[in-house]
Protein backbone atom coordinates (compact mmCIF):
# COMPACT_ATOMS: atom_id res chain seq x y z
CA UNK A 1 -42.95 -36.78 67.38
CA UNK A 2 -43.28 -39.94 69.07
CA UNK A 3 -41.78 -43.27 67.52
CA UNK A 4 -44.25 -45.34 65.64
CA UNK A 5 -46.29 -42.34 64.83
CA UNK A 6 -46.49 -40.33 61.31
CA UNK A 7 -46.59 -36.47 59.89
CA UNK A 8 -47.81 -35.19 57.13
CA UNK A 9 -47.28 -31.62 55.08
CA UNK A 10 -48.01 -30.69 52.05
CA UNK A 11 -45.08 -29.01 49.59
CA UNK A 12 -45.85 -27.69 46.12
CA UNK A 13 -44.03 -27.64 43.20
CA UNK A 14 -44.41 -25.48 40.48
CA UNK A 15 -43.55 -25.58 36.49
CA UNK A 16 -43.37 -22.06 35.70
CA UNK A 17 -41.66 -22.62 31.94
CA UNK A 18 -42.64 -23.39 28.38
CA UNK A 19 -41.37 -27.37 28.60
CA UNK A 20 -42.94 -30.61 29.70
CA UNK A 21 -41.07 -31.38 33.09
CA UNK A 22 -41.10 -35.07 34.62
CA UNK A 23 -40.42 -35.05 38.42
CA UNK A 24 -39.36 -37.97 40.51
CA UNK A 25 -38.68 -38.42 44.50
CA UNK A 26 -35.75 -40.26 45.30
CA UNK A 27 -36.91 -42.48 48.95
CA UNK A 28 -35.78 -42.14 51.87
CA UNK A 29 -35.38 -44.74 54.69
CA UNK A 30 -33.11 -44.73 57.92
CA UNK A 31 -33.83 -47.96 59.06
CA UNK A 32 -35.25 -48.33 62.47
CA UNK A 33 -35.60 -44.83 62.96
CA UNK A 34 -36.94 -43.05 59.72
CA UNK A 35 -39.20 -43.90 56.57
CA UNK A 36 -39.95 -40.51 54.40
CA UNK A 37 -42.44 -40.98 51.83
CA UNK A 38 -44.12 -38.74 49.31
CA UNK A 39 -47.11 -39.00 47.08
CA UNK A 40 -47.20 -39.15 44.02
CA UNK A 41 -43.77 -39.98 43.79
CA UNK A 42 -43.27 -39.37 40.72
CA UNK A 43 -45.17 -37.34 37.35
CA UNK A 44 -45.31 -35.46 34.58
CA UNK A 45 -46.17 -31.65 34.99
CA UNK A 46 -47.39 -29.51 31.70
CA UNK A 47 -46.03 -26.02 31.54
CA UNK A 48 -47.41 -22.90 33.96
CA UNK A 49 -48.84 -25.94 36.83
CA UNK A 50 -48.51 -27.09 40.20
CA UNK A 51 -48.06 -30.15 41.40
CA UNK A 52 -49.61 -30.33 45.19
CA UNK A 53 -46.76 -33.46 46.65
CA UNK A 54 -47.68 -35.00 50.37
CA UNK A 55 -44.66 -36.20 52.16
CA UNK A 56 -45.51 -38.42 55.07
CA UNK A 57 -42.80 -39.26 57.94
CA UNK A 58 -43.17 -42.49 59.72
CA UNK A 59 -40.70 -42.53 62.88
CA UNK A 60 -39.74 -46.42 63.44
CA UNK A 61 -38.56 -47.56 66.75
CA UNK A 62 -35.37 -45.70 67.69
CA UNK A 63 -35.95 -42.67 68.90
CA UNK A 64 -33.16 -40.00 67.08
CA UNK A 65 -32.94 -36.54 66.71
CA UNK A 66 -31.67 -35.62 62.81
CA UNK A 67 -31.38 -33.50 59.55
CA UNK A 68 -32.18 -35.71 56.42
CA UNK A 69 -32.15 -34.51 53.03
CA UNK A 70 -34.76 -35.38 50.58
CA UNK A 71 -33.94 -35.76 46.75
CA UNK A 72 -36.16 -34.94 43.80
CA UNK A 73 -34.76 -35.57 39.90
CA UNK A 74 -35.65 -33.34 37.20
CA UNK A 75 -35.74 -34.12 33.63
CA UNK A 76 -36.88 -31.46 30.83
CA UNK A 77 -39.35 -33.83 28.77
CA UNK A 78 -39.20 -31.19 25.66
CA UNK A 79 -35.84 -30.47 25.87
CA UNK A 80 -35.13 -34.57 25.95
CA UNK A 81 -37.54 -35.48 22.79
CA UNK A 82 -35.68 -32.94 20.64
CA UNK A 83 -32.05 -34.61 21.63
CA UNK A 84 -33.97 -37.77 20.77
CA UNK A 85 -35.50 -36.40 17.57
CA UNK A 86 -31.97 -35.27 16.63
CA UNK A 87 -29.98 -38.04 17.05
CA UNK A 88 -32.82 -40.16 15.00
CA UNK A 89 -32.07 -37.79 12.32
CA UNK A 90 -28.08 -38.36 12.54
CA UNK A 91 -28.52 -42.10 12.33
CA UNK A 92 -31.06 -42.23 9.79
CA UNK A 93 -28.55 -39.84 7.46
CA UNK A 94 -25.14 -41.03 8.63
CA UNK A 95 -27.00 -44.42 7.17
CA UNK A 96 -27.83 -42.83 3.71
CA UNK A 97 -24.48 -41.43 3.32
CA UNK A 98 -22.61 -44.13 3.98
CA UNK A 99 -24.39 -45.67 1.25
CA UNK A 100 -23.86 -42.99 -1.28
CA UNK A 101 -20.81 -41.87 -2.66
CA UNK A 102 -19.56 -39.05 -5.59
CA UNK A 103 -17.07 -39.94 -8.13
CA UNK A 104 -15.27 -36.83 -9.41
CA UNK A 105 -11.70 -36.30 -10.60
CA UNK A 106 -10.00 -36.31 -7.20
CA UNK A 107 -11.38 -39.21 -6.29
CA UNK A 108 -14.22 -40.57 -4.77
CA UNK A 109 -16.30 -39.64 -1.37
CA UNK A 110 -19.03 -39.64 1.00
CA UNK A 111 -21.43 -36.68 1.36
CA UNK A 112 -22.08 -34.82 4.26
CA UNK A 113 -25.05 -35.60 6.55
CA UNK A 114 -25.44 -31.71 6.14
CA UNK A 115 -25.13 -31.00 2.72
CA UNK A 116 -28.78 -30.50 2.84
CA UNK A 117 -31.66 -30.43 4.82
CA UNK A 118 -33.05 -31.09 7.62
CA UNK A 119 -29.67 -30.52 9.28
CA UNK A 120 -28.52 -32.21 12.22
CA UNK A 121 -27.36 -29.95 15.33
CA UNK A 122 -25.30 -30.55 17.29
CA UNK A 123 -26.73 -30.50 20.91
CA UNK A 124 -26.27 -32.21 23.77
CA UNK A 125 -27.84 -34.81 25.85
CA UNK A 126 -30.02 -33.47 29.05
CA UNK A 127 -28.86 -34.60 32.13
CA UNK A 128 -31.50 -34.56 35.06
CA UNK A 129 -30.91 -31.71 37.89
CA UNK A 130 -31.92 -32.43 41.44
CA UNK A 131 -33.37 -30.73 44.16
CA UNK A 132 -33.57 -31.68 47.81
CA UNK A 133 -35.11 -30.38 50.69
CA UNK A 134 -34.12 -30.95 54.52
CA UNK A 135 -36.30 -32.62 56.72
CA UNK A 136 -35.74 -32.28 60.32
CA UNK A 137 -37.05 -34.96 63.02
CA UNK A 138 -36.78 -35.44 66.54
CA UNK A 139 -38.74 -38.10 67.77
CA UNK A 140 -39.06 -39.67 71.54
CA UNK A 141 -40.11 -43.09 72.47
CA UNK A 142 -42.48 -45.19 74.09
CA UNK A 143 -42.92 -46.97 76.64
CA UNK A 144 -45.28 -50.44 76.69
CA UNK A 145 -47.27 -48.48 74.35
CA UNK A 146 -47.90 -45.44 76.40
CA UNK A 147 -46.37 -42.09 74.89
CA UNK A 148 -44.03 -40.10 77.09
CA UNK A 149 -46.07 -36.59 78.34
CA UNK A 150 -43.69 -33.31 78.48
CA UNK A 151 -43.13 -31.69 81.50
CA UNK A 152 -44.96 -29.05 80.40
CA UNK A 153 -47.90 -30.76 79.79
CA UNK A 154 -47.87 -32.43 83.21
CA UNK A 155 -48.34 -29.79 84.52
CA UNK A 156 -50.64 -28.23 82.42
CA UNK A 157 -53.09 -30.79 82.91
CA UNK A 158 -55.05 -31.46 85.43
CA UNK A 159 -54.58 -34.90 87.51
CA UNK A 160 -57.53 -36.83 88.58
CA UNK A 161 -56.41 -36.78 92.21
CA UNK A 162 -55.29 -34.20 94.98
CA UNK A 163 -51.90 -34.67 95.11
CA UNK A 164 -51.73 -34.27 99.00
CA UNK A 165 -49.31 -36.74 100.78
CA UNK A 166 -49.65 -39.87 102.60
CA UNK A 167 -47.34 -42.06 104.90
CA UNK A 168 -47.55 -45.85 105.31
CA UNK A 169 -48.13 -47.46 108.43
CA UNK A 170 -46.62 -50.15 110.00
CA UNK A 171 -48.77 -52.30 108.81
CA UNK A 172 -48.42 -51.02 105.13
CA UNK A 173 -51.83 -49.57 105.09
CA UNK A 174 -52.22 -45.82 104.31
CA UNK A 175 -53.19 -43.61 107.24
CA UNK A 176 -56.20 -41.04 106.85
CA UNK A 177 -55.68 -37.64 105.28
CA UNK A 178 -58.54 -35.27 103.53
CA UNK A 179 -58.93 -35.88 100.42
CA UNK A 180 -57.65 -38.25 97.82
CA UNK A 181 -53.76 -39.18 98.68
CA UNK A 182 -50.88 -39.81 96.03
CA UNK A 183 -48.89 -43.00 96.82
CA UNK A 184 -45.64 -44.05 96.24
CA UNK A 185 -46.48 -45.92 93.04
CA UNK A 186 -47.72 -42.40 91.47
CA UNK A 187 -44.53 -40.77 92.38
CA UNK A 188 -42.52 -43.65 90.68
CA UNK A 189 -44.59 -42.74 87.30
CA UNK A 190 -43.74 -39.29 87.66
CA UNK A 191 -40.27 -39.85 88.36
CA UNK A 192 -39.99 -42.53 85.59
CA UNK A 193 -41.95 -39.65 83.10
CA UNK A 194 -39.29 -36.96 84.36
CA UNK A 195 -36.44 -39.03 84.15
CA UNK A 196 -37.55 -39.91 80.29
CA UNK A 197 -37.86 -36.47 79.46
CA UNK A 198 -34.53 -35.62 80.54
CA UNK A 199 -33.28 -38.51 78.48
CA UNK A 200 -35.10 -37.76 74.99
């Protein structure tokens, strides 16, 4: 890639269990040389779908040439409403038992939040997992706006002119050949295009 220019793909992301997953991309920015972004950035996916994500690269103005990582969070939805449910349920009858007490002959107590139902489990609290995928970039710079050709390409395509050679005079005027000639200014641009390709 070239700097100041973008690339898109597409990546998909499937829910293939029974719970309500929620998805959401961590950003990524290398400043002045990457900005990864992807869209939607974040959601909710029901059980047994696919989630179509488009992650867009924007090279800045350094030209680099790197492995980045990419970060998504997952959080089970389901999973995370039943901790939630749960722990409602512990407060709410904690609550009631601390008001209540039995008097018997050995004295007096609390009941149990479990002497009856609904029981409270004992379960603990989802943590998010992450996955991350590795994005590799090599991009080459620019010039006063004009992008750097590879070699290949040069010579690929074909120039507008015969490249046939030409000598200056003494007078700094070019002497007659056949054809169209190639002057010293286009073999500075190829130089200078050779010379950056070597470099980047």
């Amino acid at each position: 890639m070239l700097t100041h220019s973008l690339s898109r793909d597409l990546i998909a992301i499937t829910n293939n269990t029974e719970h309500v997953i929620r998805f959401i991309w961590l950003p990524e920015r290398i400043p002045n040389i990457v900005n990864i972004v992807m869209t939607p950035w974040w959601g909710v996916m029901q059980p047994n779908t696919t989630e179509w994500i488009t992650m867009t690269v924007y090279t800045l103005q350094e030209p680099a040439t790197f492995t980045t990582t990419v970060a998504c969070e997952i959080l089970d939805l389901t999973e995370r409403k039943r901790y939630q449910k749960n722990e409602f349920l512990r407060r709410t009858k904690t609550e009631k038992c601390n008001q209540e007490f039995v008097i018997t002959e050995n004295g007096t107590f609390h009941p149990n939040i479990n002497d009856c139902p609904p029981y409270v489990l004992d379960l603990k609290k989802p943590l998010p997992s992450y996955l991350a995928i590795s994005v590799s970039i090599s991009s080459k710079g620019q010039r006063d706006g004009y992008p750097r050709m590879l070699l290949r390409q040069m010579w690929e395509k074909t120039p507008p002119y015969d490249l046939l050679t030409s000598d200056l005079n003494l007078y700094g005027n070019l002497e007659g050949s056949s054809g169209n000639t190639i002057t010293t200014l286009d073999i500075t641009r190829i130089i200078d295009a050779l010379l950056w390709y070597l470099l980047f």
